[in-house]
N, C-alpha and C. Protein backbone atom coordinates (compact mmCIF):
# COMPACT_ATOMS: atom_id res chain seq x y z
N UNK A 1 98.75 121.20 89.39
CA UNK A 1 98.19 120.60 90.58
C UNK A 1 98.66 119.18 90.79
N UNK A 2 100.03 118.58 89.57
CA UNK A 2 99.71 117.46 90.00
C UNK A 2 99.23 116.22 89.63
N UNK A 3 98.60 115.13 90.71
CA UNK A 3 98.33 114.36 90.67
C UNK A 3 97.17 113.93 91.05
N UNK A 4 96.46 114.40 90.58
CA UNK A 4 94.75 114.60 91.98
C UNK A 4 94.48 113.46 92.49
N UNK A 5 94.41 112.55 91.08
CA UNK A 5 93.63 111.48 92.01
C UNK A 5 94.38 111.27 92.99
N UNK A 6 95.91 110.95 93.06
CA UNK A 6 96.83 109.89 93.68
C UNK A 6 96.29 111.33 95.09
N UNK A 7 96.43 112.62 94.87
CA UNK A 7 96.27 112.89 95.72
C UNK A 7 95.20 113.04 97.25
N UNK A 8 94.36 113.21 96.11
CA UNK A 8 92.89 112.73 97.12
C UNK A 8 92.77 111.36 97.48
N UNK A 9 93.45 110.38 97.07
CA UNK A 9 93.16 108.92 97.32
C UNK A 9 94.08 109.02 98.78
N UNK A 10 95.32 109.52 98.36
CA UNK A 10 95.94 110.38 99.98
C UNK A 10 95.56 110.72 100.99
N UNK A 11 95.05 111.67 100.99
CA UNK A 11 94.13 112.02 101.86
C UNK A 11 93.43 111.66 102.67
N UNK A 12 92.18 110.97 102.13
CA UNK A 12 91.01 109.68 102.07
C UNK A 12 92.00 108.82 103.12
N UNK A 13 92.79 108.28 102.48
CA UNK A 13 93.70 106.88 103.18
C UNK A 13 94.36 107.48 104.28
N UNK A 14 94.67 108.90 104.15
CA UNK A 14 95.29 108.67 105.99
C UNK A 14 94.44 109.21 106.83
N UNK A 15 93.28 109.79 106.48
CA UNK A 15 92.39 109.75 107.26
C UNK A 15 91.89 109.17 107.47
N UNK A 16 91.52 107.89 107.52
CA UNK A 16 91.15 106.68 107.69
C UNK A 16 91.84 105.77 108.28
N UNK A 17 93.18 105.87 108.31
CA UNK A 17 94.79 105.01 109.21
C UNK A 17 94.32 106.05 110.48
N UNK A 18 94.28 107.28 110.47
CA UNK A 18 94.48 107.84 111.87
C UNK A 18 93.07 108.26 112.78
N UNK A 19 92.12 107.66 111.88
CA UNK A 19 90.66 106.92 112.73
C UNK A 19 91.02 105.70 112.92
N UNK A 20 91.11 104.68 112.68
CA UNK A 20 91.29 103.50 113.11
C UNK A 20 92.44 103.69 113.58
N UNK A 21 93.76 104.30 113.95
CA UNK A 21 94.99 104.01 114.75
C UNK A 21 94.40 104.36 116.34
N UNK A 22 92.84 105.08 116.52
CA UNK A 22 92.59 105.14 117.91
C UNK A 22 91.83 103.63 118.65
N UNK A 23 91.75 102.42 118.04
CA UNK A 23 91.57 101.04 118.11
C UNK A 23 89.92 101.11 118.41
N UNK A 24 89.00 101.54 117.78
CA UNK A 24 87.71 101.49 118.31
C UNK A 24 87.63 102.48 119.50
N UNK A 25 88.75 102.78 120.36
CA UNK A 25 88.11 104.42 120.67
C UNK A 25 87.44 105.71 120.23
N UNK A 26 86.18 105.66 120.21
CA UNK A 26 85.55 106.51 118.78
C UNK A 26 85.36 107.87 119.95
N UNK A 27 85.38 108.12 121.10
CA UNK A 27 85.15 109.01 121.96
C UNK A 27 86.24 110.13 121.44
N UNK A 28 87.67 109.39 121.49
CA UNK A 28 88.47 110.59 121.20
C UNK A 28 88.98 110.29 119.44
N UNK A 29 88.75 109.47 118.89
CA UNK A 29 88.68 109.71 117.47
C UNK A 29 88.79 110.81 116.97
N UNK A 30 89.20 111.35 115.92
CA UNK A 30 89.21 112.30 114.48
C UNK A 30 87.78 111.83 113.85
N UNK A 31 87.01 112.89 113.50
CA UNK A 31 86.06 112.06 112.79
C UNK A 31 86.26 112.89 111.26
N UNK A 32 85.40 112.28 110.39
CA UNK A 32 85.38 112.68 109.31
C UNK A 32 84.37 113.28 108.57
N UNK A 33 84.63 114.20 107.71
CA UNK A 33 83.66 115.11 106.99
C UNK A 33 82.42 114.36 106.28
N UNK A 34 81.33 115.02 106.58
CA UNK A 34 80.16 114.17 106.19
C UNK A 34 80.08 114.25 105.03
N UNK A 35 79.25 113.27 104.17
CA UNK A 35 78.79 113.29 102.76
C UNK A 35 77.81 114.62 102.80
N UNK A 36 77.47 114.89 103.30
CA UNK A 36 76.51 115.67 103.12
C UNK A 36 77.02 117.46 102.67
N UNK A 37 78.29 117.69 103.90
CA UNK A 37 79.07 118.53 103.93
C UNK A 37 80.13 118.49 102.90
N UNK A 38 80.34 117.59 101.95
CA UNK A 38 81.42 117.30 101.22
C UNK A 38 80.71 117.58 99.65
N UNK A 39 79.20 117.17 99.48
CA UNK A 39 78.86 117.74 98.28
C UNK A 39 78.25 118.31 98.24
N UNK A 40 77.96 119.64 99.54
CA UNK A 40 77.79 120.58 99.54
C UNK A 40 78.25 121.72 98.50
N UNK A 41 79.67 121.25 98.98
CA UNK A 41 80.94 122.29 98.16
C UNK A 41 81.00 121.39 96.74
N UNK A 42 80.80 120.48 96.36
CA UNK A 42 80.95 119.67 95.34
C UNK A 42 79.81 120.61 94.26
N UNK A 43 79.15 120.57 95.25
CA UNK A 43 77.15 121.36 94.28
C UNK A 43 78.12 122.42 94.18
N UNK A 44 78.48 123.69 94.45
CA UNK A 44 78.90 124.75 94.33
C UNK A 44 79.85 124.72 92.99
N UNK A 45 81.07 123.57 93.47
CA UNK A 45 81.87 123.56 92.79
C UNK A 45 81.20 123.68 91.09
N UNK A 46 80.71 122.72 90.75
CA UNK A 46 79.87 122.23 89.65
C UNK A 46 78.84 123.26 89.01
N UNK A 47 78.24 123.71 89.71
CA UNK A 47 77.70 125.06 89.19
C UNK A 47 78.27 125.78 88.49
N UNK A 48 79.19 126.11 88.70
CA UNK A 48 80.46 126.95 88.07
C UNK A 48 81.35 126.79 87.40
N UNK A 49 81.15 125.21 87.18
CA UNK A 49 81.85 124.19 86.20
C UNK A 49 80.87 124.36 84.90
N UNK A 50 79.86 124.27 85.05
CA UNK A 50 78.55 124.23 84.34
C UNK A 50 78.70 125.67 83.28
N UNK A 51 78.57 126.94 84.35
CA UNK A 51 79.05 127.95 83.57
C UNK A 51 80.30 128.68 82.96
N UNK A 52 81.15 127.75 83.25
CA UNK A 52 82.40 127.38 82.97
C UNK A 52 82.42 126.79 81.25
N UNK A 53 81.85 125.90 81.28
CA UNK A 53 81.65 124.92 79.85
C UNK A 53 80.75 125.94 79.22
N UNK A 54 79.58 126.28 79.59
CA UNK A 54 79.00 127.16 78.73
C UNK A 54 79.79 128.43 77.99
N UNK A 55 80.71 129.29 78.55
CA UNK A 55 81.55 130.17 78.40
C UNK A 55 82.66 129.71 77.54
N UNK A 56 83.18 128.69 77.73
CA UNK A 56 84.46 127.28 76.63
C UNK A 56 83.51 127.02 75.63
N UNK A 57 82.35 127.13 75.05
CA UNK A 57 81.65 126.56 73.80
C UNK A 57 81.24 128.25 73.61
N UNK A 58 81.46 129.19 73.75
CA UNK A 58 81.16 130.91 73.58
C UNK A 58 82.19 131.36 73.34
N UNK A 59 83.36 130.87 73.47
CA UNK A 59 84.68 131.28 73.37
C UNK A 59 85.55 130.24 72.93
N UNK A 60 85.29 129.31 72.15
CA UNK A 60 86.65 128.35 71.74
C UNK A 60 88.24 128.88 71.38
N UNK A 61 88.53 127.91 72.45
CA UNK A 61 90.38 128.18 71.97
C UNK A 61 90.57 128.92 73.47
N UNK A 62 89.60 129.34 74.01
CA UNK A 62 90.27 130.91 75.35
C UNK A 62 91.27 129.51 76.02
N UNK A 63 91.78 130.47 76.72
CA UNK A 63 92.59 129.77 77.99
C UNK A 63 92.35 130.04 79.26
N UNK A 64 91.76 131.37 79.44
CA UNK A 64 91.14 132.25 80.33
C UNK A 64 89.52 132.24 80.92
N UNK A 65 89.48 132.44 82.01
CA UNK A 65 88.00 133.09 82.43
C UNK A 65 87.46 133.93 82.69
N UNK A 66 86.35 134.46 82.04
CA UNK A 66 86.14 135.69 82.19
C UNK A 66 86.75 136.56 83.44
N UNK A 67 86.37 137.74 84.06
CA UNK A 67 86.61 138.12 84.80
C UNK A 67 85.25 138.41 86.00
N UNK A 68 84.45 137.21 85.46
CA UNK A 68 83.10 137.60 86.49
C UNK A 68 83.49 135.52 86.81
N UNK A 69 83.63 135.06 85.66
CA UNK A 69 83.38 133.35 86.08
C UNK A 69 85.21 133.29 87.29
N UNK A 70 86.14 134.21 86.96
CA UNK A 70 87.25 134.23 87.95
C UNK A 70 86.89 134.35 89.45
N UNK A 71 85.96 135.84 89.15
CA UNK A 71 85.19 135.87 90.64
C UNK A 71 84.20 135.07 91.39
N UNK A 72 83.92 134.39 90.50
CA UNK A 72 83.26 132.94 91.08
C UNK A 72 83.95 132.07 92.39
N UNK A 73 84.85 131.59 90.87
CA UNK A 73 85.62 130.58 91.48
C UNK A 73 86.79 131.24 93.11
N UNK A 74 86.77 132.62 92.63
CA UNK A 74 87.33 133.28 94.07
C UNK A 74 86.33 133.03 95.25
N UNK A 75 84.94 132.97 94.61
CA UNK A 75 84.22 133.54 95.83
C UNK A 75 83.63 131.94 96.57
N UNK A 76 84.11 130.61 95.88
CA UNK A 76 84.40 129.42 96.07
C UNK A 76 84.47 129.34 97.35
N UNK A 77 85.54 130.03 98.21
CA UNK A 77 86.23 130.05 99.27
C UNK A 77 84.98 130.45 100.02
N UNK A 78 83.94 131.22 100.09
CA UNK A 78 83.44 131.96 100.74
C UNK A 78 82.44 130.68 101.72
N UNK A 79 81.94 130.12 101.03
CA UNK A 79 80.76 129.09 101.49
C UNK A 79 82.07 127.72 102.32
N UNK A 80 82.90 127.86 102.26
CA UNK A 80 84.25 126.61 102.58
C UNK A 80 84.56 127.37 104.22
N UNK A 81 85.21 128.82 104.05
CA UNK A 81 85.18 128.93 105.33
C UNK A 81 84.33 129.39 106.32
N UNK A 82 83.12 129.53 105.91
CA UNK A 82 82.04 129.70 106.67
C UNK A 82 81.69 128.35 107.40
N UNK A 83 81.86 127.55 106.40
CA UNK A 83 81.45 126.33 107.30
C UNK A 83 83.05 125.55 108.14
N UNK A 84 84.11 126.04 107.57
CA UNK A 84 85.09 125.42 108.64
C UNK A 84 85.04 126.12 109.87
N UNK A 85 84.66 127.47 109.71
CA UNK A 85 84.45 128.53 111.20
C UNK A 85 83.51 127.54 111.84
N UNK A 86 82.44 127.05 111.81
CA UNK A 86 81.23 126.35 111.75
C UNK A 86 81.77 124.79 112.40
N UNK A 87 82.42 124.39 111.87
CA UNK A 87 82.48 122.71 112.58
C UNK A 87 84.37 122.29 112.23
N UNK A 88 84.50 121.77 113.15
CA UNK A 88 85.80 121.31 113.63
C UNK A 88 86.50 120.59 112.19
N UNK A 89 86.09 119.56 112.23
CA UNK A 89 86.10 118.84 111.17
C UNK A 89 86.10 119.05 109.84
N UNK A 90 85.67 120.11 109.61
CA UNK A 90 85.13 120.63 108.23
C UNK A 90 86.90 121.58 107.79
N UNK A 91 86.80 122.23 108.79
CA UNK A 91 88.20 123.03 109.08
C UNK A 91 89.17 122.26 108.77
N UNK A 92 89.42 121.57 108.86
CA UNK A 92 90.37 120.30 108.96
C UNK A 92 90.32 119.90 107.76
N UNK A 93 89.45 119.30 107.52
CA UNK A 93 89.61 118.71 105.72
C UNK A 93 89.83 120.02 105.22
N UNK A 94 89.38 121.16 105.21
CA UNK A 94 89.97 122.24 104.64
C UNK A 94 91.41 122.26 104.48
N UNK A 95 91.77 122.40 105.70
CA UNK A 95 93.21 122.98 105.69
C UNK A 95 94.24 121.81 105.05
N UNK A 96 93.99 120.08 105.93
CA UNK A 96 94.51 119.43 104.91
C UNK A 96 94.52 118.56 103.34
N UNK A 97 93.66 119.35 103.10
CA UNK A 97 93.26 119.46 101.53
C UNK A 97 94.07 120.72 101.06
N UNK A 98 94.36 121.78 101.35
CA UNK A 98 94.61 123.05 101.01
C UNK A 98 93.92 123.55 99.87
N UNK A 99 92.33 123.62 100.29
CA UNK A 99 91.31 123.60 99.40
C UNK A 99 91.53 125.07 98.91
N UNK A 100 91.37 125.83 99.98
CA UNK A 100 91.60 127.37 100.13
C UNK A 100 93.16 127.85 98.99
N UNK A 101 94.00 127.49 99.11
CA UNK A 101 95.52 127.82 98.85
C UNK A 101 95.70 127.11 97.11
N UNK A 102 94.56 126.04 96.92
CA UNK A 102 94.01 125.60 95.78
C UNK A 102 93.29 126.22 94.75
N UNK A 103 92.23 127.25 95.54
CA UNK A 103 91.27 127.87 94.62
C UNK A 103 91.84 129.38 94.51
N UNK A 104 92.97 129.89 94.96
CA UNK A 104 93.48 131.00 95.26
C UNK A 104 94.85 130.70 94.11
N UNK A 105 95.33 129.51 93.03
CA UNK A 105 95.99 129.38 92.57
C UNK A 105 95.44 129.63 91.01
N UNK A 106 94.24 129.06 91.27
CA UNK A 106 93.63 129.01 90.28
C UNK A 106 93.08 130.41 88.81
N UNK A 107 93.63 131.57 90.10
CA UNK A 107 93.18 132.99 89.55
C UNK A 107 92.15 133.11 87.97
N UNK A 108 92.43 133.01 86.80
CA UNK A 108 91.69 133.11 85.82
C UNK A 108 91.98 131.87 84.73
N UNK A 109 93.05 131.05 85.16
CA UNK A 109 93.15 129.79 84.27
C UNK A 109 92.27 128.93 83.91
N UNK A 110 91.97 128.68 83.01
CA UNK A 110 90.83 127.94 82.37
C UNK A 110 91.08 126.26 82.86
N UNK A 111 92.45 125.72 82.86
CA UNK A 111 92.83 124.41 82.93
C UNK A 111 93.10 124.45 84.48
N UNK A 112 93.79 125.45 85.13
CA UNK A 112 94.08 124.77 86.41
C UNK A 112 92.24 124.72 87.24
N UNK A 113 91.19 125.57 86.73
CA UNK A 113 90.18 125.46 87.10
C UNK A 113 89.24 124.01 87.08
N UNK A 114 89.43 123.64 86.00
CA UNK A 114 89.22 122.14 85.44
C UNK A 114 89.94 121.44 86.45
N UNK A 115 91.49 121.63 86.26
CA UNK A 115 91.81 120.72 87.55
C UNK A 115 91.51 120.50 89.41
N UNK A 116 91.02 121.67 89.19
CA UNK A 116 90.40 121.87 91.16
C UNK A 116 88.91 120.98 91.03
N UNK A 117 88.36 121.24 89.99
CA UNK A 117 86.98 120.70 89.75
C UNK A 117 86.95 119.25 89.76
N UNK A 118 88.02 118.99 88.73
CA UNK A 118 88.26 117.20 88.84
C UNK A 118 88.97 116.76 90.89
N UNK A 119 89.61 117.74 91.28
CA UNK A 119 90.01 117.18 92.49
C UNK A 119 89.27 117.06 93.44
N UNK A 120 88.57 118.05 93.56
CA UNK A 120 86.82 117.81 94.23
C UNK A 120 86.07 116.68 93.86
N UNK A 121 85.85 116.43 92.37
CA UNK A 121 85.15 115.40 92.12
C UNK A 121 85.95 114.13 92.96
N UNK A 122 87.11 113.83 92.66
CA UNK A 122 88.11 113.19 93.27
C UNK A 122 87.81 112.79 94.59
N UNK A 123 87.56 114.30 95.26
CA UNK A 123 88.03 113.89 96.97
C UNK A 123 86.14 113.14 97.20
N UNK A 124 85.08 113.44 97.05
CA UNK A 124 84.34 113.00 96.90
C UNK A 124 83.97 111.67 96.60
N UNK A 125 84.55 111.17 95.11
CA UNK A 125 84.48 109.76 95.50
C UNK A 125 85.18 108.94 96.45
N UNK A 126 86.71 109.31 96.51
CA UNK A 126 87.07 108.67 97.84
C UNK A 126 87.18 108.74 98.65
N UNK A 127 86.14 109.90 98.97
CA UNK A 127 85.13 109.80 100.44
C UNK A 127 84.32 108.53 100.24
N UNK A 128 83.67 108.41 99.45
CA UNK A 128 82.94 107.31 99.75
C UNK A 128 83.18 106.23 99.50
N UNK A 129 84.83 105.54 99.02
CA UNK A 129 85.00 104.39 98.67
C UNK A 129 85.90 104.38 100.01
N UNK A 130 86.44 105.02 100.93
CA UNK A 130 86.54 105.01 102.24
C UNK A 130 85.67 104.58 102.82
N UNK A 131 84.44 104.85 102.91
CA UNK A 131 83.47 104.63 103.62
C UNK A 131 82.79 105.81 104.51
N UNK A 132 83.07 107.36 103.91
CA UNK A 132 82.23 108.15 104.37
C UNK A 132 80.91 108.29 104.25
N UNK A 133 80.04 108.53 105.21
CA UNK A 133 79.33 108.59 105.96
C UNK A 133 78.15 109.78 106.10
N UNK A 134 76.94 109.49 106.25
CA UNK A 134 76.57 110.66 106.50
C UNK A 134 76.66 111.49 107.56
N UNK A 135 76.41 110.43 108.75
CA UNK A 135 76.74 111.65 110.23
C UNK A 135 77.60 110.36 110.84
């Protein structure tokens, strides 16, 4: 995956250049994904992180995830595009995150799972050292 942080700090930062490149025009602005909507999926994420670690101290050494904690993290996606169908914005940080094309890489790897988890954690804080917002 990379570079998460550098990558989510990415992200964060040009979404934030191409809100302010509309000069205080906030009418036709880009707006940005709420805190609220952002650790939404964060709570999800973490849940499954949770039973994730429990399963890594039941199994030392695996590299793998079960084949029910795999379907988890598949079914990740499920609560993400319900709500990008759902709000403009949400869609958007989806797609340019490639949150979806992220958790679909991840299939049963124990480490690249860790790494989607840390990039979430990631995009989250610099949501808010941006200055995201609740509404």
């Amino acid at each position: 995956m990379g570079d998460i942080v550098a990558e989510a700090s990415k992200y964060w930062g040009s979404a934030v250049q191409e809100i302010k490149s509309y000069n205080g025009e906030r009418r036709n602005a880009p707006k940005m994904i709420t805190t609220s909507q952002i650790r939404k999926f964060l709570t999800a994420v973490n849940s499954v992180s949770n039973k994730v670690s429990i399963y890594k101290s039941q199994n030392q050494g695996t590299k793998e995830l079960s084949e029910d904690l795999t379907a988890e993290v598949k079914y990740l996606q499920v609560p993400l595009v319900y709500q990008a169908g759902r709000d403009r914005v949400v869609k958007d940080f989806v797609l340019k995150t490639k949150m979806i094309e992220k958790i679909n890489v991840i299939g049963s790897d124990l480490k690249k799972f860790e790494e989607f988890s840390k990039y979430v954690e990631a995009l989250v804080a610099y949501h808010k050292y941006y200055g995201g917002k609740e509404k």
